[in-house]
C-alpha atoms as a PDB file:
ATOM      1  CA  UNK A   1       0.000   0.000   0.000  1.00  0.00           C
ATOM      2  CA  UNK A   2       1.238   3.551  -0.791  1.00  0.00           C
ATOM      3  CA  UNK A   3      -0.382   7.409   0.644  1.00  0.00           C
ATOM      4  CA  UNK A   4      -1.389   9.443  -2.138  1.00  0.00           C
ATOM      5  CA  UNK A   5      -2.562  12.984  -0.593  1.00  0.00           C
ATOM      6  CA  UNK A   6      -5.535  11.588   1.693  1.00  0.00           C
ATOM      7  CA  UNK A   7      -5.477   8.375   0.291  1.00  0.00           C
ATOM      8  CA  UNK A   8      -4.178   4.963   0.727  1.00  0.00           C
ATOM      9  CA  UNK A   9      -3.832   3.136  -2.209  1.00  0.00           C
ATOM     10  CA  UNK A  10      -4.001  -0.937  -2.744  1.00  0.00           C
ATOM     11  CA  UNK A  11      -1.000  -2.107  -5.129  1.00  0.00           C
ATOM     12  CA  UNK A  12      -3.483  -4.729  -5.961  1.00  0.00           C
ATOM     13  CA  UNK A  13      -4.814  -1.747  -8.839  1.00  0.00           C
ATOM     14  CA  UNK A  14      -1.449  -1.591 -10.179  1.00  0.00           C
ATOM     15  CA  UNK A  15      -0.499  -4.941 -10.598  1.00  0.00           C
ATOM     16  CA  UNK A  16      -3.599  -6.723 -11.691  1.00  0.00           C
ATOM     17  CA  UNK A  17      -5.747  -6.365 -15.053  1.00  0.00           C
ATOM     18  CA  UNK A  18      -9.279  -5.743 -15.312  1.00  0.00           C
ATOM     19  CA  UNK A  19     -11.807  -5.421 -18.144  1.00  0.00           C
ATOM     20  CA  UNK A  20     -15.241  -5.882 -17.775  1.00  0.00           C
ATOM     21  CA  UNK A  21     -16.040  -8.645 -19.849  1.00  0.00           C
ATOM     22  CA  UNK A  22     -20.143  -8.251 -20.048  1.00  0.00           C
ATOM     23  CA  UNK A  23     -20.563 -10.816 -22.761  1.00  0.00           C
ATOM     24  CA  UNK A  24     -19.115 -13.613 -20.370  1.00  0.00           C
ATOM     25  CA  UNK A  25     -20.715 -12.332 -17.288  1.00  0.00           C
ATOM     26  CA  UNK A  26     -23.829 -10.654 -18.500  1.00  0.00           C
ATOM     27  CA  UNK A  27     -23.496  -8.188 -15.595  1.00  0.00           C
ATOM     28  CA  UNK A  28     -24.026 -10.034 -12.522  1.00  0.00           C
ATOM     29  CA  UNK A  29     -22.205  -7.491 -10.220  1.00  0.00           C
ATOM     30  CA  UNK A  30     -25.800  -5.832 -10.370  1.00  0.00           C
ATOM     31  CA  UNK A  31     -27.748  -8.794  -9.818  1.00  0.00           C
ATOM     32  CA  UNK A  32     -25.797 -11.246  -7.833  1.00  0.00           C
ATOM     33  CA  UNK A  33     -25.045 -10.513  -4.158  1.00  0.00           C
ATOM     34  CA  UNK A  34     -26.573  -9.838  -1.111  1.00  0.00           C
ATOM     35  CA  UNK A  35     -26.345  -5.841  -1.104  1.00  0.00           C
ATOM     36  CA  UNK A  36     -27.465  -2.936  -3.204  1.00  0.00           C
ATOM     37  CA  UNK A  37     -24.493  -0.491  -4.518  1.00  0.00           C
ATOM     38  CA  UNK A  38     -23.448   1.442  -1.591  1.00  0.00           C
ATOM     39  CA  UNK A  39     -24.186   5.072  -1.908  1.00  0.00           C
ATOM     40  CA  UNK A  40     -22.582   8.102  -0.736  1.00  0.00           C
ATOM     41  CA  UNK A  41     -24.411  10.736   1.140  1.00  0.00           C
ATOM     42  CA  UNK A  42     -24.669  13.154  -1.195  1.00  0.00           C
ATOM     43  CA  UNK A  43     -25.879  10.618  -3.830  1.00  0.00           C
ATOM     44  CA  UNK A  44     -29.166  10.444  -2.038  1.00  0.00           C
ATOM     45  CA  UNK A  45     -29.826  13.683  -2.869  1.00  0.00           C
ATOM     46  CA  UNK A  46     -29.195  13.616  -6.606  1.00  0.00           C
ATOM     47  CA  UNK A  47     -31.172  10.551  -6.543  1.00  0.00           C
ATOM     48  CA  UNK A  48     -33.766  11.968  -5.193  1.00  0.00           C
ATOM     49  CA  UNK A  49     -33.665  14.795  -7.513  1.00  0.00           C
ATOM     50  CA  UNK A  50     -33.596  12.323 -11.163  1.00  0.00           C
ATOM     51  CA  UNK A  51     -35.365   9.543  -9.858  1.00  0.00           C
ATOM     52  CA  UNK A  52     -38.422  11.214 -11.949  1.00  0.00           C
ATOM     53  CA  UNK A  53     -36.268  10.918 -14.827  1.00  0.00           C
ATOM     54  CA  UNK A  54     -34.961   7.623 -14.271  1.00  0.00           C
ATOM     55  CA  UNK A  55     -38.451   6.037 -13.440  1.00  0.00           C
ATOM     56  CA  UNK A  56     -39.552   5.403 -17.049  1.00  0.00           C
ATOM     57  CA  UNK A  57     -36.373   3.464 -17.727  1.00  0.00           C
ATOM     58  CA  UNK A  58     -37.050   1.048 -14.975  1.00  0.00           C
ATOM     59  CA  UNK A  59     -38.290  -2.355 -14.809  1.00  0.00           C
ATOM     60  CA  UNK A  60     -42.068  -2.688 -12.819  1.00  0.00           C
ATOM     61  CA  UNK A  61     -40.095  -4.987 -10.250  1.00  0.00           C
ATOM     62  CA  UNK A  62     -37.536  -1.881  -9.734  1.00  0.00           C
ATOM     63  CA  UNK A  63     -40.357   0.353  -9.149  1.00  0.00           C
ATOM     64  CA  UNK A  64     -42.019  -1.955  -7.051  1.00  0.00           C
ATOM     65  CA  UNK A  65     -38.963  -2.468  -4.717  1.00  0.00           C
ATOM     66  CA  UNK A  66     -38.054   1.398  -4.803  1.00  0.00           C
ATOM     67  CA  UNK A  67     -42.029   2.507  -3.645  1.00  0.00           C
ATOM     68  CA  UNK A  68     -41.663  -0.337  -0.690  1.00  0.00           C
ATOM     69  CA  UNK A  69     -38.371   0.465   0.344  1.00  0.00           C
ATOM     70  CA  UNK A  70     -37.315   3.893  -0.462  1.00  0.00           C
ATOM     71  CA  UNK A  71     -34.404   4.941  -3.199  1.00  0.00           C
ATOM     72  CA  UNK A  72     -31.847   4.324  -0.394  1.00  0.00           C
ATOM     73  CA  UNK A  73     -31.661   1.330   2.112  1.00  0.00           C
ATOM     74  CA  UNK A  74     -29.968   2.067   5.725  1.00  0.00           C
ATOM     75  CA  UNK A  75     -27.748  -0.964   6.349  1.00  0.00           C
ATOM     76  CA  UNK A  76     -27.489  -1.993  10.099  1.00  0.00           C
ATOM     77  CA  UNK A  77     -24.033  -0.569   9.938  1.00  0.00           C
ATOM     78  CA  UNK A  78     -25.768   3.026   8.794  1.00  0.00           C
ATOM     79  CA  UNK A  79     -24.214   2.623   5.419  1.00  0.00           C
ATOM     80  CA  UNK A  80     -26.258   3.812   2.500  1.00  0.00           C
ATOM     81  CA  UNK A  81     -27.150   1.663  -0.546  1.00  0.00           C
ATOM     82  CA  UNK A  82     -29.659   1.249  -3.535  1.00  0.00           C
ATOM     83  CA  UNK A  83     -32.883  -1.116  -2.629  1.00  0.00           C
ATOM     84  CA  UNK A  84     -32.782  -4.620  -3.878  1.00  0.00           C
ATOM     85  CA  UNK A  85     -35.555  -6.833  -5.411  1.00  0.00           C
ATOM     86  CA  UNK A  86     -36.421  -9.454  -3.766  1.00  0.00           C
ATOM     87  CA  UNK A  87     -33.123  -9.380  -2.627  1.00  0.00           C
ATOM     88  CA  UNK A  88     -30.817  -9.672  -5.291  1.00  0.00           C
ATOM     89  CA  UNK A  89     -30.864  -7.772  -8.150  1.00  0.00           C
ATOM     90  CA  UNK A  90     -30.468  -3.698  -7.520  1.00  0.00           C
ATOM     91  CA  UNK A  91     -33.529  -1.869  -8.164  1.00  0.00           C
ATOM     92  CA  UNK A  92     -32.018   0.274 -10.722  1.00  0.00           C
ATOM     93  CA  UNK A  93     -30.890  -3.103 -12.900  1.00  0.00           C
ATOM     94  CA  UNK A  94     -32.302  -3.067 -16.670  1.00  0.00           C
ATOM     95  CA  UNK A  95     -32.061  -5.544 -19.049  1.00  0.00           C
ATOM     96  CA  UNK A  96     -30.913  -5.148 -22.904  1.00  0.00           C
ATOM     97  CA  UNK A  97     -31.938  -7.509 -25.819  1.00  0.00           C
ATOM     98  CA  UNK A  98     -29.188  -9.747 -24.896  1.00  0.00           C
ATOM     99  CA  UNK A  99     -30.386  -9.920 -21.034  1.00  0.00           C
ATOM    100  CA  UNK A 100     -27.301  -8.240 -20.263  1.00  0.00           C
ATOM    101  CA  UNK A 101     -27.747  -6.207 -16.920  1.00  0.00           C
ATOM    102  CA  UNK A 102     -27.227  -2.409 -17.304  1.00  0.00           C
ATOM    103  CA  UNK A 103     -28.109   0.332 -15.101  1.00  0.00           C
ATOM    104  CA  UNK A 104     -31.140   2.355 -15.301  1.00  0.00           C
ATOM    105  CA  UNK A 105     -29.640   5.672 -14.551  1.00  0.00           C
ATOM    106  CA  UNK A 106     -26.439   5.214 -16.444  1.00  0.00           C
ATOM    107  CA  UNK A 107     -29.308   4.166 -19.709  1.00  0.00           C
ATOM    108  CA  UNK A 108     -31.129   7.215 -18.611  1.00  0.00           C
ATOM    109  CA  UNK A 109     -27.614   9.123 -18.570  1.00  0.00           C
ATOM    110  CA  UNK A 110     -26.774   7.986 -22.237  1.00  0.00           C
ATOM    111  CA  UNK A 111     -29.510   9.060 -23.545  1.00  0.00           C
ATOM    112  CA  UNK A 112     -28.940  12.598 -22.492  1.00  0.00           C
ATOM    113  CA  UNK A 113     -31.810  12.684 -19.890  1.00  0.00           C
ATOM    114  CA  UNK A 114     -29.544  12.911 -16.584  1.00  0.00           C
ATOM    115  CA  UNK A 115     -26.332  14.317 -16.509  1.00  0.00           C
ATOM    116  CA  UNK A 116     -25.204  12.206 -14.025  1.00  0.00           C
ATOM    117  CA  UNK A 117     -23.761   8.994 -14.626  1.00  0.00           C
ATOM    118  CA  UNK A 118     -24.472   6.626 -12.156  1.00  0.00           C
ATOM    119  CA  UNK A 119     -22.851   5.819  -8.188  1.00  0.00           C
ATOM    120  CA  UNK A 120     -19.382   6.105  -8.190  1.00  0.00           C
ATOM    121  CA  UNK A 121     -19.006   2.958  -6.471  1.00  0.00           C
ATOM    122  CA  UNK A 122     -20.483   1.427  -9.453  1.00  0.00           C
ATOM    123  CA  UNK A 123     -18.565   3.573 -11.748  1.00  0.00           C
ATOM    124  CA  UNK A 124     -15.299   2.464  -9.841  1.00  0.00           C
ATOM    125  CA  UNK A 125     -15.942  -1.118  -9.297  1.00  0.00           C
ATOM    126  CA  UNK A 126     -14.050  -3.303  -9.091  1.00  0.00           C
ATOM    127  CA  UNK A 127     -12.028  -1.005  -6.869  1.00  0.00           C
ATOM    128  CA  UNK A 128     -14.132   0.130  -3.989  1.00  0.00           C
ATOM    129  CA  UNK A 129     -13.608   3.039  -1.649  1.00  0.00           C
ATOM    130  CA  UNK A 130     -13.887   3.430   2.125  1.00  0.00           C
ATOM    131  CA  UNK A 131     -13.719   6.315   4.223  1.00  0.00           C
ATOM    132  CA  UNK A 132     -12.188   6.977   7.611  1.00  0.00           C
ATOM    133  CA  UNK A 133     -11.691   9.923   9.188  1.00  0.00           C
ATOM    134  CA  UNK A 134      -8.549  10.634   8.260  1.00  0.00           C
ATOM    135  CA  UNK A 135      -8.442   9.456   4.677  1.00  0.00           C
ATOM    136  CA  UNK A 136     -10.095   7.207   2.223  1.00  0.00           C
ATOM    137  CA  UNK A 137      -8.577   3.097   1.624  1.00  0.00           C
ATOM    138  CA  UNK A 138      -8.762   2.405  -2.240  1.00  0.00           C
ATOM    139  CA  UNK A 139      -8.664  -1.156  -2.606  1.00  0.00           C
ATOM    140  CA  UNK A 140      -9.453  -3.636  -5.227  1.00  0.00           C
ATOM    141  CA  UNK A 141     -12.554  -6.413  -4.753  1.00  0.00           C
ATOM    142  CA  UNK A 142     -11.940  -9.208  -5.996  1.00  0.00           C
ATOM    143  CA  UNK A 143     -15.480 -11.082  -6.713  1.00  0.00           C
ATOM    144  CA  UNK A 144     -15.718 -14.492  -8.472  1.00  0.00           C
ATOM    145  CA  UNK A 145     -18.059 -13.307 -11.077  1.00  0.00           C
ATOM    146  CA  UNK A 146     -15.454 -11.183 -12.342  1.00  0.00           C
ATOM    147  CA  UNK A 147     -13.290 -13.580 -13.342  1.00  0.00           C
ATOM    148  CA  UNK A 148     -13.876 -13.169 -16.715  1.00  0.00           C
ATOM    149  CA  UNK A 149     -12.898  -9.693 -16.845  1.00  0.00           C
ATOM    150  CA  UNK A 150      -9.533 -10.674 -15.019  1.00  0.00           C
ATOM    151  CA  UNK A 151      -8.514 -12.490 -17.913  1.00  0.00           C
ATOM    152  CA  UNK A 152      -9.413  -9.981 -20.583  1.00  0.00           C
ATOM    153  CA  UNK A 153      -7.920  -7.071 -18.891  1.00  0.00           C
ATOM    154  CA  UNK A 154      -4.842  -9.648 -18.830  1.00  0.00           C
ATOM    155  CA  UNK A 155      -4.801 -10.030 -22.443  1.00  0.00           C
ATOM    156  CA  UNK A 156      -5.711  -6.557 -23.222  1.00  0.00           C
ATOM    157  CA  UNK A 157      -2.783  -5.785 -20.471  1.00  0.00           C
ATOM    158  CA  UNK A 158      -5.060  -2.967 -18.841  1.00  0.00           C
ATOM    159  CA  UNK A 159      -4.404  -2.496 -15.416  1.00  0.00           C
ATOM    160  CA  UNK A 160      -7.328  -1.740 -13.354  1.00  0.00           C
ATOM    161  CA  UNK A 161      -6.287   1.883 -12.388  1.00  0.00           C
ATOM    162  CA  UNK A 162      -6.562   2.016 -16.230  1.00  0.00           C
ATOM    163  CA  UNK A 163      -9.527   0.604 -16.496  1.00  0.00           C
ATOM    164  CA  UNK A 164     -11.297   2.508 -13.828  1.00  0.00           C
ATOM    165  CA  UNK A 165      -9.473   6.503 -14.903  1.00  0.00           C
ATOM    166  CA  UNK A 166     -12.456   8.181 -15.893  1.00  0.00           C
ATOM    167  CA  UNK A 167     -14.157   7.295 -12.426  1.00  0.00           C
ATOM    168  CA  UNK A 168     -11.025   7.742 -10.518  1.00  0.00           C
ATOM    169  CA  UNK A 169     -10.887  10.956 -11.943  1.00  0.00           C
ATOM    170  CA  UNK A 170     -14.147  11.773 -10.971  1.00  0.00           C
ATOM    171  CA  UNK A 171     -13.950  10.256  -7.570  1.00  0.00           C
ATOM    172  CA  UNK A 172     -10.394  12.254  -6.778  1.00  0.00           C
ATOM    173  CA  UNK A 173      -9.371  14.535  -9.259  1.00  0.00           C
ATOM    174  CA  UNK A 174      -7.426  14.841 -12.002  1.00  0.00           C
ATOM    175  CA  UNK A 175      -4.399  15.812  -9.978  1.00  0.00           C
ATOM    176  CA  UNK A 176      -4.853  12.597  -8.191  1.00  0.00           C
ATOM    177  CA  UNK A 177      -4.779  10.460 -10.995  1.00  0.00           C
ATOM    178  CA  UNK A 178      -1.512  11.917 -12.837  1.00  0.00           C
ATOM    179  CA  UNK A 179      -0.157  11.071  -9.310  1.00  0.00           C
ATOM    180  CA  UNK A 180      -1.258   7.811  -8.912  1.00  0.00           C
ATOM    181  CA  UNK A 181      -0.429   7.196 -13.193  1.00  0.00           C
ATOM    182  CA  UNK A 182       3.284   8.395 -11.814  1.00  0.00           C
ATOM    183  CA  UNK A 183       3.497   5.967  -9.040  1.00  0.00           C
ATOM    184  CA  UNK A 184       2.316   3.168 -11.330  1.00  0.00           C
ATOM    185  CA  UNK A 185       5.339   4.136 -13.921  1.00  0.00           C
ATOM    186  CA  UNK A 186       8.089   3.376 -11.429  1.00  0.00           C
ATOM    187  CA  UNK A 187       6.067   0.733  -9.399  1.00  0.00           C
END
């Protein structure tokens, strides 16, 4: 592990390779598991604000599960994350022609709808952020149904850091990323 400003940084996103591989996985990092994607405070707000927009690119069941339970679901440990139906896929999961899961708001975000993207922690996954008071751990998850996409990012030779710039970026700054891109050069 290495400190990078208020962060401490996993090696793990240096030295392994990552590519989501949807065609081999179909998207089950929204639909397997027993949580919802964890949220960030100030997510719940912007939620709240789109979820009008969002709402027509849902899925009945995703409705369903968001009027019973709320757009946000308090874990026991007070952390905040998207409802689930019937407790495994996320509310906000969509299905294309090829029942490959994709995400409501990022659908309703490519269509020029939203102009926000989707959770970070989605947006960053498979690296997943947690923070502590005095700085945030960025560490890589390593998830069995992901497999797939650790083999193609090892052919395509992508690192996950790579993989994962554009939501790094967003999540820290582009400051933060030439930084960590440095560190990665003479790792």
């Amino acid at each position: 592990m290495f400190q990078l400003g208020k962060t401490i940084v996993s090696e793990e996103i240096i030295e392994n390779d990552f590519v989501c591989n949807l065609s081999a996985c179909k998207g089950a990092c929204c639909i397997d598991g027993d949580a919802g994607a964890p949220l960030e405070a100030e997510e719940v707000k912007i939620l709240g604000t789109i979820y009008p927009n969002v709402k027509p690119f849902l899925r009945d069941e995703g409705i369903e599960a968001i009027e019973q339970q709320g757009l946000v679901v308090k874990t026991e440990e007070g952390e905040l994350e998207t409802p689930l139906i019937n407790g495994a896929d996320c509310a906000f999961v969509i299905f294309d022609e090829k029942k490959v899961a994709r995400c409501a708001i990022e659908e309703a975000y490519d269509q020029g709808v939203i102009s926000w993207k989707k959770p970070i922690s989605c947006h960053l996954y498979p690296v997943r952020v947690k923070a502590y008071s005095e700085f945030s751990a960025v560490n890589y998850h390593r998830w069995q149904v992901c497999d797939e996409a650790c083999t193609l990012g090892k052919t395509l030779q992508i690192p996950i850091y790579k993989f994962v710039k554009e939501a790094l970026i967003r999540k820290f700054g582009e400051d933060w990323y030439n930084a960590l891109e440095q560190l990665a050069k003479s790792f």
